[in-house]
N, C-alpha and C. Protein backbone atom coordinates (compact mmCIF):
# COMPACT_ATOMS: atom_id res chain seq x y z
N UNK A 1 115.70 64.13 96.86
CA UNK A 1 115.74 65.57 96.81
C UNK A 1 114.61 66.19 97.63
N UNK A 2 113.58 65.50 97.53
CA UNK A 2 112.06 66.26 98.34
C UNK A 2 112.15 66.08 99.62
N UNK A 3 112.89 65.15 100.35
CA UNK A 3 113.65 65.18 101.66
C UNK A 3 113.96 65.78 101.91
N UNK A 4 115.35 66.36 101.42
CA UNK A 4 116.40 67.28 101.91
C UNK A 4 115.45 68.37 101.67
N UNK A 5 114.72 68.64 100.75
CA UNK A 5 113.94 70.11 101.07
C UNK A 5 112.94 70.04 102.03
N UNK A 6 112.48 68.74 102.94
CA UNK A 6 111.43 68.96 103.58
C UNK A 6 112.46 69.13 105.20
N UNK A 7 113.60 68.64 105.17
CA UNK A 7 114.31 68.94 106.36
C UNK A 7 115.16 70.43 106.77
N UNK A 8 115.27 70.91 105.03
CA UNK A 8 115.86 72.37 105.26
C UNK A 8 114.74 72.81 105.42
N UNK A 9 113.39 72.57 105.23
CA UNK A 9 112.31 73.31 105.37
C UNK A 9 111.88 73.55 107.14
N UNK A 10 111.96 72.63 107.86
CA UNK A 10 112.15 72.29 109.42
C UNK A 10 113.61 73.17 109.64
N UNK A 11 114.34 73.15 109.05
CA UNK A 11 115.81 73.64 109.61
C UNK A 11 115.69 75.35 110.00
N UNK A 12 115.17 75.84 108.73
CA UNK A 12 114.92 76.63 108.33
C UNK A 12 114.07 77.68 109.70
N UNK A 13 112.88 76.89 109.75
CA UNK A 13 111.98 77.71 110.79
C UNK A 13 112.85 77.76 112.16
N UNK A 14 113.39 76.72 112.78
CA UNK A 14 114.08 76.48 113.84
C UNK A 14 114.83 77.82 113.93
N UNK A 15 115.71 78.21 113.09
CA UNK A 15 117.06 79.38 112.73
C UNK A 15 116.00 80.43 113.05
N UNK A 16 114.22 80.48 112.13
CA UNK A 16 114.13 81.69 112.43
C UNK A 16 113.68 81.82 114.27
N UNK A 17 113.02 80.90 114.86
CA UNK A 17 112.26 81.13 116.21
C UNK A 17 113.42 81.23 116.71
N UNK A 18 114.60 81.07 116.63
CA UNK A 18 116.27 81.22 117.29
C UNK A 18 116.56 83.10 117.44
N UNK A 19 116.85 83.18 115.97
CA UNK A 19 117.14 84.29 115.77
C UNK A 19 116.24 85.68 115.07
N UNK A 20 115.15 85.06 114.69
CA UNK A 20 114.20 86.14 114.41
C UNK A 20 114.58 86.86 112.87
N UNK A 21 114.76 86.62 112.31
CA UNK A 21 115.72 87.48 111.18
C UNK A 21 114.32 87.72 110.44
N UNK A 22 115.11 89.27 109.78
CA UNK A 22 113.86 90.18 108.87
C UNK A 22 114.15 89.36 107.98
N UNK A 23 113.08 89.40 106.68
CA UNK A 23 113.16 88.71 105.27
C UNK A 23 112.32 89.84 104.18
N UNK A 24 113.02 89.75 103.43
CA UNK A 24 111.84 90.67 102.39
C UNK A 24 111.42 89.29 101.26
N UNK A 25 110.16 89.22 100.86
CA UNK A 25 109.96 88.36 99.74
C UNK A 25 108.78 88.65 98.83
N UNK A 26 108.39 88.53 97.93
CA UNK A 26 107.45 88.70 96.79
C UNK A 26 107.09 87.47 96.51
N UNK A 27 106.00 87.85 96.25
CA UNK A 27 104.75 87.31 95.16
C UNK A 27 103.75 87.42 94.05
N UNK A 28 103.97 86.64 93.19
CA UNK A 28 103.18 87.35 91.78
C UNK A 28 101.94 86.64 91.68
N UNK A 29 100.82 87.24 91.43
CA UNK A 29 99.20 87.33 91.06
C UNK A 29 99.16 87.22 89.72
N UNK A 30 99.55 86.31 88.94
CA UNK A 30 99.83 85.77 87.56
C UNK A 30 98.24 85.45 86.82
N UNK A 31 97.47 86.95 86.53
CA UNK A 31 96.00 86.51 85.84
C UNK A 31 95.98 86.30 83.98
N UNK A 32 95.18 84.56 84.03
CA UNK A 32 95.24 84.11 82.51
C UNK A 32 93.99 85.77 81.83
N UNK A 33 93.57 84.78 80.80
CA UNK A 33 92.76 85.72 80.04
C UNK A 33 91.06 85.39 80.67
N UNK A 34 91.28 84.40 81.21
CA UNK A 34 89.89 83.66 81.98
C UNK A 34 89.61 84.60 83.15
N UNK A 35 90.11 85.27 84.05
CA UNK A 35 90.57 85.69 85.12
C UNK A 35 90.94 84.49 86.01
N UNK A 36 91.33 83.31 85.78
CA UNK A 36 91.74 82.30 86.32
C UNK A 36 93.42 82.96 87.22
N UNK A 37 93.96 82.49 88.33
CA UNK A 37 94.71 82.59 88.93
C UNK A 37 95.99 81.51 89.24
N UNK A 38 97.24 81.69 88.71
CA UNK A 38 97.78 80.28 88.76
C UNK A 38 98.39 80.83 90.67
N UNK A 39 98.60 79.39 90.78
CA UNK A 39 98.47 79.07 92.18
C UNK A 39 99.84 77.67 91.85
N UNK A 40 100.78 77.57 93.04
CA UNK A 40 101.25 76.53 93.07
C UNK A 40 102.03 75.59 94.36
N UNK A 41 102.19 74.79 94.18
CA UNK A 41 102.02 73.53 95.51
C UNK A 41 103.79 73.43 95.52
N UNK A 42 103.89 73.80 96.91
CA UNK A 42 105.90 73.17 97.31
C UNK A 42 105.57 71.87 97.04
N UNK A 43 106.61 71.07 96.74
CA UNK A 43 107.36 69.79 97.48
C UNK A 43 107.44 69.65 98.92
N UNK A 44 107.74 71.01 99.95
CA UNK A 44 108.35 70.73 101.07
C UNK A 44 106.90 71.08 102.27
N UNK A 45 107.14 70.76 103.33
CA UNK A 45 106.06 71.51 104.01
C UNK A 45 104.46 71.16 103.51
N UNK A 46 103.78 71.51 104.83
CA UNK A 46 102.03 71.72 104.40
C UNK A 46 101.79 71.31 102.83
N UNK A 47 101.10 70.59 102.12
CA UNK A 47 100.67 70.80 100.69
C UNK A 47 99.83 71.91 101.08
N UNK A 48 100.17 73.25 100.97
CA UNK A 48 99.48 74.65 100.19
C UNK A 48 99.45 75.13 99.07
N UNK A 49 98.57 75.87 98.69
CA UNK A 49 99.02 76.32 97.33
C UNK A 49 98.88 77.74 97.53
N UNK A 50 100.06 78.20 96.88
CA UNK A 50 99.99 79.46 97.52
C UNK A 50 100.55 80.19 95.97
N UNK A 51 100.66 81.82 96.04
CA UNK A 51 100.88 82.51 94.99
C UNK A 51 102.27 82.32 94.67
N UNK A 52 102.77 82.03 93.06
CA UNK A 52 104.38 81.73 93.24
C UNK A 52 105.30 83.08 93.87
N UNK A 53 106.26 82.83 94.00
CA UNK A 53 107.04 83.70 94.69
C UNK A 53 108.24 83.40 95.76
N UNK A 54 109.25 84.18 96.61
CA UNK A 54 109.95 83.82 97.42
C UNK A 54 110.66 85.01 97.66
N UNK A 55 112.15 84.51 98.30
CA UNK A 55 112.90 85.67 99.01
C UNK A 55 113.28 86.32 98.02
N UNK A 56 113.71 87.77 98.44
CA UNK A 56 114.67 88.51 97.60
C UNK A 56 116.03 88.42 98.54
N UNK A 57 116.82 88.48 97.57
CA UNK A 57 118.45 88.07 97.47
C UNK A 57 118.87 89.03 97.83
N UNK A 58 120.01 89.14 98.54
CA UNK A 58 120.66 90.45 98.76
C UNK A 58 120.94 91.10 97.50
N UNK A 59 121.49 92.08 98.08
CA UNK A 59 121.90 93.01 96.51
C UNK A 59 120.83 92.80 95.13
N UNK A 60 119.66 92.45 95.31
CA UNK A 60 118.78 92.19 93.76
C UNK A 60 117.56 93.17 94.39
N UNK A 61 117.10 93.62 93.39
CA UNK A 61 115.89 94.21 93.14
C UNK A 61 114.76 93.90 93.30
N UNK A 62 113.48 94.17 94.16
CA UNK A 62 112.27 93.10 94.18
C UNK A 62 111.41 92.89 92.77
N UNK A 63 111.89 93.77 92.00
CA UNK A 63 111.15 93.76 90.74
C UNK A 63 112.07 92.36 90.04
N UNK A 64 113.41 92.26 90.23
CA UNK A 64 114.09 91.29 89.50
C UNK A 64 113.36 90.07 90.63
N UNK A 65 113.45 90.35 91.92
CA UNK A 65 113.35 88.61 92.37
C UNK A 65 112.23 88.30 91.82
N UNK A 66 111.13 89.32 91.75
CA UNK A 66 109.53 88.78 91.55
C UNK A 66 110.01 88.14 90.01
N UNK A 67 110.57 88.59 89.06
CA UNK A 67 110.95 88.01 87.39
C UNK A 67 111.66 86.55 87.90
N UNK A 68 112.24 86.54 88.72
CA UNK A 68 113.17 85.34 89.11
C UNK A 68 112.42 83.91 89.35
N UNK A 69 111.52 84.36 90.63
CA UNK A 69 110.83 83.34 91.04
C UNK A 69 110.08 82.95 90.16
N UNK A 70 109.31 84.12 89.29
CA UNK A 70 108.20 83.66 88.32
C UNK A 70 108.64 82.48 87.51
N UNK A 71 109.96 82.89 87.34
CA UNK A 71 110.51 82.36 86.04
C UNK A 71 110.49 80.79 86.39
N UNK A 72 111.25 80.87 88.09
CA UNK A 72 111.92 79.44 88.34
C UNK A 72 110.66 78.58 88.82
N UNK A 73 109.74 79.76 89.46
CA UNK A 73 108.67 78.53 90.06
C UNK A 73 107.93 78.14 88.72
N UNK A 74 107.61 78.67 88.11
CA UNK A 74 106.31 78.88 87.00
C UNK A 74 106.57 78.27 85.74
N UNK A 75 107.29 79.19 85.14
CA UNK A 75 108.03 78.97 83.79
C UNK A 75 107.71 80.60 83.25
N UNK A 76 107.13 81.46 84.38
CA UNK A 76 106.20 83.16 83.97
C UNK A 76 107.21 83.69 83.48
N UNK A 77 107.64 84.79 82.22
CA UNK A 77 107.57 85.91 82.09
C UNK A 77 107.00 86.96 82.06
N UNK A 78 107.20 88.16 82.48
CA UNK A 78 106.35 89.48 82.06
C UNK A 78 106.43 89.61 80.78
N UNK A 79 105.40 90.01 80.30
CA UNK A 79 106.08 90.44 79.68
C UNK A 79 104.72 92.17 79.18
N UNK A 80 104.94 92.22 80.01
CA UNK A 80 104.07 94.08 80.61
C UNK A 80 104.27 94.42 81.67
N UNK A 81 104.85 95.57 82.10
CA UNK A 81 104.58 96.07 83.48
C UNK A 81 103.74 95.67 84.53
N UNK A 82 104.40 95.55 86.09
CA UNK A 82 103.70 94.51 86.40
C UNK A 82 102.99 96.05 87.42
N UNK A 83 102.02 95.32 88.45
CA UNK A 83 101.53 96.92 89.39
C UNK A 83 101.60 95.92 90.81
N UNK A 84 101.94 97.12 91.64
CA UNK A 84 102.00 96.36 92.64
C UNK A 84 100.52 96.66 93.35
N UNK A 85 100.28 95.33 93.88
CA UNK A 85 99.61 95.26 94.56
C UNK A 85 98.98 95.15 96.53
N UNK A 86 100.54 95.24 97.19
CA UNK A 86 100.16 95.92 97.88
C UNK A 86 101.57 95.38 98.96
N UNK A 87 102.07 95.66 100.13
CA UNK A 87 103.00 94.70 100.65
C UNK A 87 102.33 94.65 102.38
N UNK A 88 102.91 93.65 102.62
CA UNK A 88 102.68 92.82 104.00
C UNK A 88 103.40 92.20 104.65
N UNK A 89 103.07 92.31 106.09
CA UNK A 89 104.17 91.46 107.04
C UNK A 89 103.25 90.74 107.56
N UNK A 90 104.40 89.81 108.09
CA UNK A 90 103.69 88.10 108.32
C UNK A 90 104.93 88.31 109.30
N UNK A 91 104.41 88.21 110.77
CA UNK A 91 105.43 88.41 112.27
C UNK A 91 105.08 86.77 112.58
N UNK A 92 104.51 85.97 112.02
CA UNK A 92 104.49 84.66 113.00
C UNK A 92 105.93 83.72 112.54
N UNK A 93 106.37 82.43 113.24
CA UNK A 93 106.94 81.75 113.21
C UNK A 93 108.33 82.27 113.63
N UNK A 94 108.41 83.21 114.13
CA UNK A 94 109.49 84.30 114.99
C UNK A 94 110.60 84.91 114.27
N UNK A 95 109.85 85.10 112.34
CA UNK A 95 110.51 86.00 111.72
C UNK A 95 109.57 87.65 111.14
N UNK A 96 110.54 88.30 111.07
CA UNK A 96 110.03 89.61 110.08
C UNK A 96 109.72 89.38 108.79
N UNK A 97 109.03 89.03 108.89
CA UNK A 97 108.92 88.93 106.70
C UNK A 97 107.69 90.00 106.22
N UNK A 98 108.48 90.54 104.95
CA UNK A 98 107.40 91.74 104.41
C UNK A 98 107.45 91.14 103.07
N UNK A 99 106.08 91.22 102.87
CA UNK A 99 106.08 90.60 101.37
C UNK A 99 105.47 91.44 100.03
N UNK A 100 105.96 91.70 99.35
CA UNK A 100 104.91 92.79 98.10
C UNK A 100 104.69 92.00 97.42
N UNK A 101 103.38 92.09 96.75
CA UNK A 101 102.73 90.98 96.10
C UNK A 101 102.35 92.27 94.80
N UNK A 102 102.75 91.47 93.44
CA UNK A 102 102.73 92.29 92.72
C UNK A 102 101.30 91.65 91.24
N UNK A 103 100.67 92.27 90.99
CA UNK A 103 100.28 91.48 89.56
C UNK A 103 100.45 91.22 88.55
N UNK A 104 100.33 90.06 87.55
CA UNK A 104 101.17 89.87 86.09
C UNK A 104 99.55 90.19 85.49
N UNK A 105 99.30 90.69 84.59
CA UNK A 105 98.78 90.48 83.41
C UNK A 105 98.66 89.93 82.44
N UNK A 106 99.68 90.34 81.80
CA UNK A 106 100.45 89.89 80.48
C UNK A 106 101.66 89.29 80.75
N UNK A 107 101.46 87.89 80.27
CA UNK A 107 103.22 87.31 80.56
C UNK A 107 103.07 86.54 79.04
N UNK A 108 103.75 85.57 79.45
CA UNK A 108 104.05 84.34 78.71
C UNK A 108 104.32 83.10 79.48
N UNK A 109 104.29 81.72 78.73
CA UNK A 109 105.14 80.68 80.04
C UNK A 109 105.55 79.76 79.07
N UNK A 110 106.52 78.75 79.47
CA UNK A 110 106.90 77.88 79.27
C UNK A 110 107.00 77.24 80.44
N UNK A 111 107.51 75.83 80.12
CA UNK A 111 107.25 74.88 81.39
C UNK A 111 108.56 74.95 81.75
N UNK A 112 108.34 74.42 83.71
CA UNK A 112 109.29 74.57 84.59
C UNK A 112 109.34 73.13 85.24
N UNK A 113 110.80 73.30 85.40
CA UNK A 113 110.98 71.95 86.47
C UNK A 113 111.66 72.27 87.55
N UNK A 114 110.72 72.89 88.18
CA UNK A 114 112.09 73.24 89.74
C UNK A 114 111.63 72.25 90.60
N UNK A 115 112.20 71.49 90.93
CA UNK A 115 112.40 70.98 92.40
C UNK A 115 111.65 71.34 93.26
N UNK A 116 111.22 72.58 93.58
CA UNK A 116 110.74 72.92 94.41
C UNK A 116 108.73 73.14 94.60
N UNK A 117 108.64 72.89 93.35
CA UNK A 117 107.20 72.79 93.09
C UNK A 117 107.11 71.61 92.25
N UNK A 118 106.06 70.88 93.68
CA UNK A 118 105.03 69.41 93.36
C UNK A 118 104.15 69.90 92.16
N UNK A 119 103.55 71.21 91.95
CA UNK A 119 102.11 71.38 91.01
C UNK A 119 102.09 72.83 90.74
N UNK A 120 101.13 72.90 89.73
CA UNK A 120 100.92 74.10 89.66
C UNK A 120 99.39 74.06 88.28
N UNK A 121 98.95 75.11 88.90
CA UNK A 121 97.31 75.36 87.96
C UNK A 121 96.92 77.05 88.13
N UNK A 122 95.88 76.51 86.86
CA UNK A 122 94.97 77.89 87.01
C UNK A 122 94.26 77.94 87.22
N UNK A 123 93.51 78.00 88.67
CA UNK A 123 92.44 78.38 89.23
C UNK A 123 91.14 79.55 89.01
N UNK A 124 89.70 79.39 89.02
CA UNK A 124 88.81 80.75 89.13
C UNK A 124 88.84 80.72 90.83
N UNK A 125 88.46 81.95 91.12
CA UNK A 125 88.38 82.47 92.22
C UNK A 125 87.78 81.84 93.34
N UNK A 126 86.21 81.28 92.21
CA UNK A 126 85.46 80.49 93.39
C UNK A 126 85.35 78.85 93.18
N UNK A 127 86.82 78.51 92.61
CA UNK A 127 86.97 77.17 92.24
C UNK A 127 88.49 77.09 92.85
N UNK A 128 89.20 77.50 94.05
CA UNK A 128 90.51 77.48 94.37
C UNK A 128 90.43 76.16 95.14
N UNK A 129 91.82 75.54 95.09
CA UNK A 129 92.18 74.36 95.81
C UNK A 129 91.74 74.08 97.01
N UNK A 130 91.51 73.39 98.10
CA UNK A 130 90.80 73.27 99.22
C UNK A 130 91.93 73.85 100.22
N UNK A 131 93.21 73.38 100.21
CA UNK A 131 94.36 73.69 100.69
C UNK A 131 95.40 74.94 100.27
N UNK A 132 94.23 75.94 99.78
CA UNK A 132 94.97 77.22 99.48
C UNK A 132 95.65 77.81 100.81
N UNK A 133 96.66 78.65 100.56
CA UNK A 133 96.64 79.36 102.25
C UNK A 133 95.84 80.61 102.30
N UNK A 134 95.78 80.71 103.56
CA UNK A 134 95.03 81.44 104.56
C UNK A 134 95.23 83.24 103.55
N UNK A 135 96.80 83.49 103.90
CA UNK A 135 97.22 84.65 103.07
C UNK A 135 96.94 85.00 101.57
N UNK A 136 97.35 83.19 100.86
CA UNK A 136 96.48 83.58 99.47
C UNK A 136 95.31 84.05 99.29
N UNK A 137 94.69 83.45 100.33
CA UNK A 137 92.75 83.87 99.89
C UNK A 137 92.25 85.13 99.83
N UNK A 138 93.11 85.88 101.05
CA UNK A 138 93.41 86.72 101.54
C UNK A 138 93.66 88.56 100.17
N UNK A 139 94.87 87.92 99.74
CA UNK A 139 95.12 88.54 98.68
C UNK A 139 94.18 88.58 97.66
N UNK A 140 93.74 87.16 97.09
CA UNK A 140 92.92 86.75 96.10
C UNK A 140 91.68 87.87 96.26
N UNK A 141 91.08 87.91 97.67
CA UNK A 141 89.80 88.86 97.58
C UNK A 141 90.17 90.12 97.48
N UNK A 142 91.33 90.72 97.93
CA UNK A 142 91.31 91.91 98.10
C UNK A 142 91.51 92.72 96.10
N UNK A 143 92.14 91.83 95.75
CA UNK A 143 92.35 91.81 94.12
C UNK A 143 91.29 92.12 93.63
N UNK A 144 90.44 91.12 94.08
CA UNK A 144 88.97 90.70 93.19
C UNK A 144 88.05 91.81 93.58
N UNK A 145 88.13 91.99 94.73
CA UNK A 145 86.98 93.41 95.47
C UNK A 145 87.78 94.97 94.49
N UNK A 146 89.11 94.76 94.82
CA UNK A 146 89.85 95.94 94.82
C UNK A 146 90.15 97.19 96.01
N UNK A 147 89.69 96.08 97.14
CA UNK A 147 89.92 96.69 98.33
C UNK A 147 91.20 96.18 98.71
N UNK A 148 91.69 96.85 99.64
CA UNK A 148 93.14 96.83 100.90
C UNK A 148 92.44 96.51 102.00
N UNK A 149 92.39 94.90 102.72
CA UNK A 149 91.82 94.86 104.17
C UNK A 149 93.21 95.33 105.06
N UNK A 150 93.64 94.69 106.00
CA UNK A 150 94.76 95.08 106.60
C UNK A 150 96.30 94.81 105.64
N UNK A 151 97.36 95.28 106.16
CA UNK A 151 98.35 94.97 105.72
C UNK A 151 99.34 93.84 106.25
N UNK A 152 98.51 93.27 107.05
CA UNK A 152 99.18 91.80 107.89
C UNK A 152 98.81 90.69 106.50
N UNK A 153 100.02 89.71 106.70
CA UNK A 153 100.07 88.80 105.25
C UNK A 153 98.68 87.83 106.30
């Protein structure tokens, strides 16, 4: 199975430097009571760890995909209003992607088995994985300051 996702993962980029296609996708900022940050690792691609999250679906809501992914990457529910925290485009790899990255507070979890995530933890700020991405860190400070640097992911 971690194959076939590491070859649709290659397939995938190819289609976009082809055709360029817009994407909208989210990400949730899931803070424990520690201010710890969960963070989690694909199966496919780079080991990064990045904020859970993914595409939104046609016809769905970004408030539902962000509940979706939480759910499937994580095991997250909300379960409080979430705030958004800010959205961004990411023009490299020769797609449009805008991403709103939203924060959880208050959830709940149970455990997940998706396929699609090797790992997952709760990180402090100045204890994050060595192989975080570039964009997470990115987000992570602007959270933590409560500043907006640019709006590029």
């Amino acid at each position: 199975m971690i194959v076939v996702l590491r070859i649709a993962a290659q397939l995938r980029k190819v289609v976009w430097r082809v055709f360029g296609p817009r994407t909208v996708g989210i990400r949730g900022l899931v803070v424990d009571d520690e201010g710890k940050v969960l963070l989690v690792r694909h199966s496919y691609g780079f080991p990064a760890w990045h904020l859970p999250g993914g595409g939104v679906k046609r016809r769905e809501s970004i408030e539902h995909a962000l509940h979706r992914e939480l759910r499937e990457e994580a095991g997250v529910t909300a379960s409080a209003p979430v705030r958004l925290l800010g959205t961004y485009t990411n023009l490299r790899e020769g797609k449009s992607d805008h991403i709103s990255v939203f924060v959880v507070d208050q959830w709940d979890r149970r455990e997940s088995h998706d396929a699609e995530i090797a790992a997952t933890g709760f990180f402090a700020l100045d204890a994050l994985p060595e192989h975080t991405s570039p964009g997470t860190r990115r987000r992570l400070a602007e959270w933590s300051t409560g500043n907006s640097g640019c709006f590029d992911w």
